[in-house]
Protein backbone atom coordinates (compact mmCIF):
# COMPACT_ATOMS: atom_id res chain seq x y z
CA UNK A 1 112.85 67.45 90.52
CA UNK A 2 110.32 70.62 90.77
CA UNK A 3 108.77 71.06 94.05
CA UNK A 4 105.02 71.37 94.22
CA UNK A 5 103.14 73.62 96.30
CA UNK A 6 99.57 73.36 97.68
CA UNK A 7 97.32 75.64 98.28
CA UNK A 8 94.10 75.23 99.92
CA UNK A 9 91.43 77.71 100.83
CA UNK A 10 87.95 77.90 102.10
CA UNK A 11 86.56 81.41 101.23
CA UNK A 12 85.88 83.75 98.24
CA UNK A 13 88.31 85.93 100.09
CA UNK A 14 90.53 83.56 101.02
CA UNK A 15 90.75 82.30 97.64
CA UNK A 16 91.47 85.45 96.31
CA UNK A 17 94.82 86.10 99.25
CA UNK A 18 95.75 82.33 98.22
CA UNK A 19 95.67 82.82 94.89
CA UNK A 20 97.85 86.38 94.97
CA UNK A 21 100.28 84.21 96.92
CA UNK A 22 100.71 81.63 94.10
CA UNK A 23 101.07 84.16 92.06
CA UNK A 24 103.84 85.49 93.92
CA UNK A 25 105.41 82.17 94.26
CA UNK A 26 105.23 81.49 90.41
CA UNK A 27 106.89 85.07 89.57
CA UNK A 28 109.97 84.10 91.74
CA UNK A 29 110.23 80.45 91.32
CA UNK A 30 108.44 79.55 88.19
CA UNK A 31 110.07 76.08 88.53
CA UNK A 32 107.07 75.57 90.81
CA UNK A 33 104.56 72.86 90.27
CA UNK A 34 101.62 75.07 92.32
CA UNK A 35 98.26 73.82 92.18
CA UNK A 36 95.03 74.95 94.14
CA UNK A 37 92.37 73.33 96.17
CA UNK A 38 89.47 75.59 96.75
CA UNK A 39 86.90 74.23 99.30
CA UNK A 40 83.95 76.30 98.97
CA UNK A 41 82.81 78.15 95.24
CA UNK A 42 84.18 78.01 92.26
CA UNK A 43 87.85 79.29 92.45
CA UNK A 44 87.65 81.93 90.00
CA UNK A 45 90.95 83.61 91.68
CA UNK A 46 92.91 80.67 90.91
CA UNK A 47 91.84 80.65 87.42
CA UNK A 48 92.54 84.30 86.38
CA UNK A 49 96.02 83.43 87.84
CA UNK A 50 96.54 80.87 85.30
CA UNK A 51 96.31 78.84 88.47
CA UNK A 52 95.52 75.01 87.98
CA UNK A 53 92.30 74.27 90.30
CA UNK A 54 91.48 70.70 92.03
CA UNK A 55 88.49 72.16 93.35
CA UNK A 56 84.62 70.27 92.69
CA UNK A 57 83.56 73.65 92.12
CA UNK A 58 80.29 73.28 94.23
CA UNK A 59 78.36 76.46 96.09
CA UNK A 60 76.84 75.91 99.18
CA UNK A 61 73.94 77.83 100.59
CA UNK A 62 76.18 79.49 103.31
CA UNK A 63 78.96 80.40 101.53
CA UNK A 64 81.49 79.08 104.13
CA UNK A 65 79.75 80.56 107.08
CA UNK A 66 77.51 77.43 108.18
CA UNK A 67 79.26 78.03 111.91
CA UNK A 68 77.14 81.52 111.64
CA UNK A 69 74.14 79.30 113.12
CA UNK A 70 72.52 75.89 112.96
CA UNK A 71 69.84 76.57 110.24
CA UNK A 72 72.71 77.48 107.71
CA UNK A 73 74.49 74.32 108.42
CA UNK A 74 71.20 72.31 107.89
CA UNK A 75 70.97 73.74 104.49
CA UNK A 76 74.28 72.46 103.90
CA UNK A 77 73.78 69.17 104.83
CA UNK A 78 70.59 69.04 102.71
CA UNK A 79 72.64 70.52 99.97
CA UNK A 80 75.05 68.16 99.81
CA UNK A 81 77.65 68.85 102.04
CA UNK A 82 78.71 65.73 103.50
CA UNK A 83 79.36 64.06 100.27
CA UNK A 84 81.32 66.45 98.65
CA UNK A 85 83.14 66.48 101.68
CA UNK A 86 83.96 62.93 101.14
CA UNK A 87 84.99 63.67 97.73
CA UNK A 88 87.54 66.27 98.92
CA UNK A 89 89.16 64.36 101.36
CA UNK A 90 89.73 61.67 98.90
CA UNK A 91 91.26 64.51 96.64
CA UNK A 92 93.68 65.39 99.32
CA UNK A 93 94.98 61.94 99.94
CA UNK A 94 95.68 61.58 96.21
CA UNK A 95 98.13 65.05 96.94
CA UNK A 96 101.81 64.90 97.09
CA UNK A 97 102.76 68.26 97.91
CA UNK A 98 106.15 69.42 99.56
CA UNK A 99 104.37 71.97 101.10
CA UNK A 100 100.61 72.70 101.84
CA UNK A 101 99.38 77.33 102.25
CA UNK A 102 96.16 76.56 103.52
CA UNK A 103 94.36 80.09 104.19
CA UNK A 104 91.25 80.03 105.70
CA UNK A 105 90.01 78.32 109.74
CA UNK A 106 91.09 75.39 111.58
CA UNK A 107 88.78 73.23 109.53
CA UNK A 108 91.40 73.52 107.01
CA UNK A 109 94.14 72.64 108.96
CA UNK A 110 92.37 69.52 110.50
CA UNK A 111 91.86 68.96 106.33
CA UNK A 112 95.14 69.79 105.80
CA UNK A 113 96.62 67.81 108.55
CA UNK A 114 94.57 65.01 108.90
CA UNK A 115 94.87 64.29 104.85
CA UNK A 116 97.83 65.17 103.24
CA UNK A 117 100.44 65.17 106.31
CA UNK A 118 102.77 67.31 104.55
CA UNK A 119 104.52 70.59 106.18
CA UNK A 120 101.83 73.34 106.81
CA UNK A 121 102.11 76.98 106.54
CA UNK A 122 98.89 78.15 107.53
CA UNK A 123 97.52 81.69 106.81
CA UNK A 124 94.66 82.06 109.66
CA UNK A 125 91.84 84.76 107.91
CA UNK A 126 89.49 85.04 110.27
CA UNK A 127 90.51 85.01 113.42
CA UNK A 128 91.80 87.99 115.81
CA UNK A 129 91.81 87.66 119.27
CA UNK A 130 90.01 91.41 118.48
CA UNK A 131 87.23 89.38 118.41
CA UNK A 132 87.24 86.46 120.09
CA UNK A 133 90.21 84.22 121.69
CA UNK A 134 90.99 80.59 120.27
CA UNK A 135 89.07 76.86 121.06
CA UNK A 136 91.70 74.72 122.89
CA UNK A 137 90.63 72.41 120.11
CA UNK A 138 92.10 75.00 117.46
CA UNK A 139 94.92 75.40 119.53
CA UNK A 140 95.75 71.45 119.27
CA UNK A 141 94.95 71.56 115.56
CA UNK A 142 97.55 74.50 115.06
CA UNK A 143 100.15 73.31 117.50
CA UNK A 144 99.78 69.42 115.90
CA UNK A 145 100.24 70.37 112.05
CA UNK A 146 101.60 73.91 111.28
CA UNK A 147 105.07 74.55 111.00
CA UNK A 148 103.68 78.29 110.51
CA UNK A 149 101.10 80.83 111.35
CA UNK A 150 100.49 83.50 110.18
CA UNK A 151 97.73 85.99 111.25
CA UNK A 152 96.15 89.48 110.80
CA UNK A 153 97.32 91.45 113.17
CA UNK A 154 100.05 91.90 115.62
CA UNK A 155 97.61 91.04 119.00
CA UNK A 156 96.36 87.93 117.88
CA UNK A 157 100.30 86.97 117.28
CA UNK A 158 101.44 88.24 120.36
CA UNK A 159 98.69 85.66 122.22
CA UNK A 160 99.45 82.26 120.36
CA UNK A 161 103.12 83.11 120.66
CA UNK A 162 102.43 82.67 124.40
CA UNK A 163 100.81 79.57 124.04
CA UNK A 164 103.81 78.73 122.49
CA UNK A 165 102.83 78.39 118.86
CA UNK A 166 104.48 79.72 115.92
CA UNK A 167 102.86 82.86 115.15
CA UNK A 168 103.75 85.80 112.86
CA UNK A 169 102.40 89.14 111.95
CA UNK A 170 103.66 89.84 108.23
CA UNK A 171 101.52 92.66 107.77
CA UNK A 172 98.24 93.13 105.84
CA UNK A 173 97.90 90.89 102.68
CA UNK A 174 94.01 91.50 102.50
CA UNK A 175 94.95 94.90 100.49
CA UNK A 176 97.25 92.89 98.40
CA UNK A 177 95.00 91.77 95.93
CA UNK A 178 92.94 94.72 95.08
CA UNK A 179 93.67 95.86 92.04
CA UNK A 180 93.71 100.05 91.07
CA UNK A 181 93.36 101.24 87.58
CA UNK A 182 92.50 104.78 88.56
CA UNK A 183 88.79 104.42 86.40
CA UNK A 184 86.53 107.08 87.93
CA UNK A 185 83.97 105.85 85.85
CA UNK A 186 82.90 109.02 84.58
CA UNK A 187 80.86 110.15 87.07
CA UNK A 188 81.04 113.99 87.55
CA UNK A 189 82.79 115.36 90.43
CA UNK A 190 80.15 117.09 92.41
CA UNK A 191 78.34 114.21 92.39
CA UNK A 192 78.37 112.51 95.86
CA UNK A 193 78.98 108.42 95.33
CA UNK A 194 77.60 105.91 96.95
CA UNK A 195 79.95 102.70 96.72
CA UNK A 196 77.78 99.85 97.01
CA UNK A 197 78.93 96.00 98.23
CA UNK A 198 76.10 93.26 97.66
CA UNK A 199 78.48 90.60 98.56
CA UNK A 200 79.64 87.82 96.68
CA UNK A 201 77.72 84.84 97.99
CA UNK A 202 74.54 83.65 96.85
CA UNK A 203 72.61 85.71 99.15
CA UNK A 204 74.08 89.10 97.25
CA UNK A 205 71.30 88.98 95.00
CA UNK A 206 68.83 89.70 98.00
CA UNK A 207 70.85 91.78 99.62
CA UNK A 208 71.59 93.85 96.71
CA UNK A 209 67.85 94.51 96.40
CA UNK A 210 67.91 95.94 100.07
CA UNK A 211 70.71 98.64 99.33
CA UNK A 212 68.51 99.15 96.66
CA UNK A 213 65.43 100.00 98.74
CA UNK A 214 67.74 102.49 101.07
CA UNK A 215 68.86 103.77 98.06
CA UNK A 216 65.51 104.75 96.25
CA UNK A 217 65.04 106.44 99.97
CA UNK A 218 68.25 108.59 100.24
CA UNK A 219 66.84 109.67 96.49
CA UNK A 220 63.58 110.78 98.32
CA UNK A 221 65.58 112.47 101.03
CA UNK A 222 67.74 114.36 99.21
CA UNK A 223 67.82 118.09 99.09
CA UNK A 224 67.59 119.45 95.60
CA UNK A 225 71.58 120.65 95.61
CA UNK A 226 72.31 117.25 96.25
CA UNK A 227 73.50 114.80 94.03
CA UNK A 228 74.24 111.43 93.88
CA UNK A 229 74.64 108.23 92.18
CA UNK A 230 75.18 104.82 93.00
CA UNK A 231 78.00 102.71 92.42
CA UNK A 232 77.88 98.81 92.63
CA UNK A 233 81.36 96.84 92.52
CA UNK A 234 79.31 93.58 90.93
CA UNK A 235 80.74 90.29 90.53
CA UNK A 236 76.84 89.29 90.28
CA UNK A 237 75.60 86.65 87.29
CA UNK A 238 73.47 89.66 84.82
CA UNK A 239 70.80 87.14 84.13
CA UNK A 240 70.18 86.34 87.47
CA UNK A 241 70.53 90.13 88.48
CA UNK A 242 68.12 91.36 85.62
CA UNK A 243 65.55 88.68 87.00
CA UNK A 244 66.25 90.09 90.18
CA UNK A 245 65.56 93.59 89.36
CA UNK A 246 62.42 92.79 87.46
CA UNK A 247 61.04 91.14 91.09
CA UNK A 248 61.96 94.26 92.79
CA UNK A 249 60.43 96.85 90.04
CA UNK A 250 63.80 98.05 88.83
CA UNK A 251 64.81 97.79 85.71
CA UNK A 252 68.92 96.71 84.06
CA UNK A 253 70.21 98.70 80.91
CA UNK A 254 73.13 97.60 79.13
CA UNK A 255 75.31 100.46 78.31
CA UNK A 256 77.07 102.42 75.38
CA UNK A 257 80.34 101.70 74.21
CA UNK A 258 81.76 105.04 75.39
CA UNK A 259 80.17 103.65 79.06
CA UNK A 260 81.69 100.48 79.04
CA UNK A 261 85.70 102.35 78.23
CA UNK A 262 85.04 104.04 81.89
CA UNK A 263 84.30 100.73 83.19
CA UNK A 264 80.30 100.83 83.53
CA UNK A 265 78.96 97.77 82.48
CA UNK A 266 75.45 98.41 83.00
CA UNK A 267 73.00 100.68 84.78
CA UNK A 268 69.86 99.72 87.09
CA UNK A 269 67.10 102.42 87.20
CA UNK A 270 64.62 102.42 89.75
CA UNK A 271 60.79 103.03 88.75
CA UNK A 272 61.72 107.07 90.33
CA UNK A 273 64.33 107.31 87.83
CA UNK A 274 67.01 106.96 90.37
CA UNK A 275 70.31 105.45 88.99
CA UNK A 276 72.49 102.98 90.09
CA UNK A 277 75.92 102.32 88.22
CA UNK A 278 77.48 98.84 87.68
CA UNK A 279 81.21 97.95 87.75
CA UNK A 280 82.26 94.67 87.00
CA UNK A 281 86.20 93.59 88.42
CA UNK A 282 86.36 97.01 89.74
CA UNK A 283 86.30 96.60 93.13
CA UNK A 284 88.72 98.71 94.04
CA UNK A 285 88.23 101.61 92.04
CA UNK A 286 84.85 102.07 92.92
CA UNK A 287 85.99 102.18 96.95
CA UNK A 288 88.57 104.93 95.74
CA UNK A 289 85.76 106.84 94.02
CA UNK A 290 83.07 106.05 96.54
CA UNK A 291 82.30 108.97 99.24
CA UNK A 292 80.20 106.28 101.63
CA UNK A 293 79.78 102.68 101.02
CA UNK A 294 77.21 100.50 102.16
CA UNK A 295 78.38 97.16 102.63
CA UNK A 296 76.65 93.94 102.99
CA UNK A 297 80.02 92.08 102.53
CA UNK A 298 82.49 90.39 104.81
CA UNK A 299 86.07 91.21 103.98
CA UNK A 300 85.46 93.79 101.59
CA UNK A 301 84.08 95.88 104.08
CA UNK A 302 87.25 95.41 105.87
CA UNK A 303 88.82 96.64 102.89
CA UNK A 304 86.26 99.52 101.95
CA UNK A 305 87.18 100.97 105.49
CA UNK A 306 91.26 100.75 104.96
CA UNK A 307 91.09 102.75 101.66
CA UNK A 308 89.49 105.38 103.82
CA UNK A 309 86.12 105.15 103.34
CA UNK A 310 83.00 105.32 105.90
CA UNK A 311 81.24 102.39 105.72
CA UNK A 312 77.71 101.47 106.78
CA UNK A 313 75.92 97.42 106.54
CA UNK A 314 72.95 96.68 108.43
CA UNK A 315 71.35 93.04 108.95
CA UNK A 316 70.24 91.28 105.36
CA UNK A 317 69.97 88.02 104.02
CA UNK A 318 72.25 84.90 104.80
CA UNK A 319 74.83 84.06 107.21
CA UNK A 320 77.25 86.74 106.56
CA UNK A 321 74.97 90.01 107.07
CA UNK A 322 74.04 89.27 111.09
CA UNK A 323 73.94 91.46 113.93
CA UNK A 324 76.68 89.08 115.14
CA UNK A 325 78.61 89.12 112.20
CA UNK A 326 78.88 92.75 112.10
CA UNK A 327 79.75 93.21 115.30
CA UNK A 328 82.54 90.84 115.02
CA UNK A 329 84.05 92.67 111.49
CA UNK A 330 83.52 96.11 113.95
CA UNK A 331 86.12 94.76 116.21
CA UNK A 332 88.39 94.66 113.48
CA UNK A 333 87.30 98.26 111.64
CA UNK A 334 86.41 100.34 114.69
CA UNK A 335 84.18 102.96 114.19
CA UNK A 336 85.14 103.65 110.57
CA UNK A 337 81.48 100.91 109.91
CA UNK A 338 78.38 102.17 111.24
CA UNK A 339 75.62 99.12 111.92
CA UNK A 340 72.44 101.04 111.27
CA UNK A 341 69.01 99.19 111.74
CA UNK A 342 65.58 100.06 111.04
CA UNK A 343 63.19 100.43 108.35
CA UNK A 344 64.68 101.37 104.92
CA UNK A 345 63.93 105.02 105.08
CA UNK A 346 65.53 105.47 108.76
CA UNK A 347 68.15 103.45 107.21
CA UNK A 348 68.72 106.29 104.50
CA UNK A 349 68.44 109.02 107.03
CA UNK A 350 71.21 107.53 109.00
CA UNK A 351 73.23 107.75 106.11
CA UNK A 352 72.53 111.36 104.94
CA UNK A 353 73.00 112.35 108.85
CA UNK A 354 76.89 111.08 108.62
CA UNK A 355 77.73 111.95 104.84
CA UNK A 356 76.11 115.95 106.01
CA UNK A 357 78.76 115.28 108.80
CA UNK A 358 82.03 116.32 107.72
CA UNK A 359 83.89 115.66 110.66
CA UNK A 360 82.24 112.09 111.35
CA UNK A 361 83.10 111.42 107.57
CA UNK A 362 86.79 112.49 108.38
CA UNK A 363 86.98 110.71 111.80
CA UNK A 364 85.57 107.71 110.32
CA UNK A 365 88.13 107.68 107.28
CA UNK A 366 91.08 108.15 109.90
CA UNK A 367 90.37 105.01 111.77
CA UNK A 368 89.42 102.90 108.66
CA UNK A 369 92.85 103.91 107.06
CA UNK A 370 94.18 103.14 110.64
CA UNK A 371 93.07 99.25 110.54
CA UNK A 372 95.15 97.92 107.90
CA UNK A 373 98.03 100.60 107.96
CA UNK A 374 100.49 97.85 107.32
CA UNK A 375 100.18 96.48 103.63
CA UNK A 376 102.75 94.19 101.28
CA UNK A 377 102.03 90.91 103.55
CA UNK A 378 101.74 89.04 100.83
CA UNK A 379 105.21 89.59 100.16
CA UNK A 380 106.30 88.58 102.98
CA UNK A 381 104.44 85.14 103.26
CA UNK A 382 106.12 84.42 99.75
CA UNK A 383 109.36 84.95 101.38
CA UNK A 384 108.42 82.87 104.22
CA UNK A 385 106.93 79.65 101.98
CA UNK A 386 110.22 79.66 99.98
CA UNK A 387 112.24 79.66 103.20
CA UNK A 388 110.38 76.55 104.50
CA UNK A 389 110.68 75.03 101.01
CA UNK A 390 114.45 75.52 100.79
């Protein structure tokens, strides 16, 4: 009889690392009967893996970050949380797996534990003792159900190994999923680019119109010799984005066939004639062909800085942009993210100040690459899940 695999996951990101790991499983056992649970979104991942999904497909106002503050978990709530939470622990009774990936927080090993009682590798995302140590209640959690851990970097394994749980560091499997095509989009080569990362949540939308503001004041900052465009890896709804730029006095072209070849699936033009490129399932490729990204994103900013890239974010909208968010992903990145504040325009002159800086560019590339230095992890937690399956 096939074995079946689980795989649970409470992120965008997290579905994404899950989903590269079923895919990984599937190549080298395709005897597999793998099927996916995500717990938050819509589980896109899983579906462009050819990944049968058990997941409600329900977005919450927070994304996944309600612990960010009370007021996001009150939206929640009011949005429904608590019964589709009902609905997805009645889900994961119904499972039968012979083993359960979960990838994601403790919440999903409690889930995971709690419901389907089946062995448990679990892939922790979030956490690194970088930035903060563990709740004895997580501790419990991982030490009651997990037959494996597996974290992000060698520190945090080194401190639940003393508390006696079974940690591993496999390396980086963040990186694993990011696709390169090589695209450079067209864009001429003494054109300085400016990668832009509205997020993926509902809250991009907003925070997409922020960049946007810097943006239209780097363009009034500029000296004439300089150039630049701006880039915007986009996994945004275009309706909903055209609506959005309407509100904010910008204005979304579709673009020519020769356009969309190189990857440029449409361009926004501010009301200054300042233009902004969009890339759709380019995410990569526009961090390789970036110069500076701002980033109002979670993990991909973690990602931005490993290809070698400076980043910059500042506060925005929703529970992912805070001050205390970013200075928990700076733990992780180093100095290779600047967290500017300010008005829009000091914004933009805290940008031009580093990118006219070509030794705080270079220093700031070294420690991004630095971060993640050790990629293929996902590899290595494939080898790991058939191991435990036998």
């Amino acid at each position: 009889m096939s074995k079946r695999v689980l795989l649970v996951s409470n992120g965008h990101a997290e579905d994404l690392a899950a989903a590269e790991i079923g895919a990984g499983l599937k190549a080298l056992r395709p005897d597999l009967k793998i099927s996916a649970f995500p717990l938050v979104g819509l589980g896109k991942a899983y579906e462009r893996k050819g990944l049968p999904s058990l997941g409600l497909k329900k977005l919450l106002p927070s994304g996944g970050f309600a612990k960010e503050g009370p007021a996001h978990f009150i939206k929640d709530l009011l949005a429904g949380w608590g019964p589709l939470l009902a609905r997805q622990i009645a889900i994961l009774k119904n499972q039968r797996p012979d083993l359960v990936i979960a990838v994601g927080d403790a919440f999903v090993v409690a889930l995971c534990g709690l419901f389907v009682k089946k062995p448990l590798i679990f892939i922790d995302g979030p956490k690194s003792v970088k930035i903060a140590g563990y709740w004895p209640l997580e501790k419990w959690l991982m030490r009651r159900y997990c037959s494996e851990i597996v974290v992000q970097d060698r520190e945090t394994a080194s401190y639940l190994q003393k508390e006696k749980l079974p940690a591993r560091y496999l390396g980086s499997w963040v990186m694993d999923y990011v696709p390169l095509t090589g695209e450079d989009f067209g864009i001429e080569k003494n054109k300085t680019v400016i990668g832009i990362l509205p997020g993926t949540r509902e809250e991009a939308f907003d925070n997409l119109g922020l960049i946007l503001k810097v943006i239209e004041k780097m363009a009034a900052q500029s000296d004439k010799d300089e150039k630049f465009v701006g880039l915007v890896a986009s996994t945004l709804d275009r309706q909903r984005l055209a609506k959005k730029m309407t509100e904010i006095g910008w204005r979304m072209y579709e673009t020519l066939p020769a356009d969309l070849k190189r990857g440029v699936t449409g361009m926004l033009v501010s009301p200054r004639g300042t233009a902004v490129y969009l890339a759709e399932g380019k995410f990569g490729d526009v961090c390789v062909r970036s110069d500076l990204i701002i980033g109002l994103a979670g993990i991909a900013n973690e990602q931005a800085v490993a290809f070698g890239k400076p980043v910059v974010c500042f506060p925005g909208s929703g529970a992912q942009t805070t001050p205390r968010r970013w200075q928990e992903i700076r733990k992780i990145t180093g100095e290779s993210m600047a967290v500017l504040s300010g008005k829009p325009e000091e914004t933009a002159a805290a940008i031009w100040k580093i990118l006219r800086d070509p030794a705080k560019m270079s220093e700031m590339s070294r420690i991004g690459r630095a971060s993640k230095s050790d990629w293929g992890g996902t590899d290595r937690i494939v080898k790991l899940a058939l191991e435990t399956l036998g």
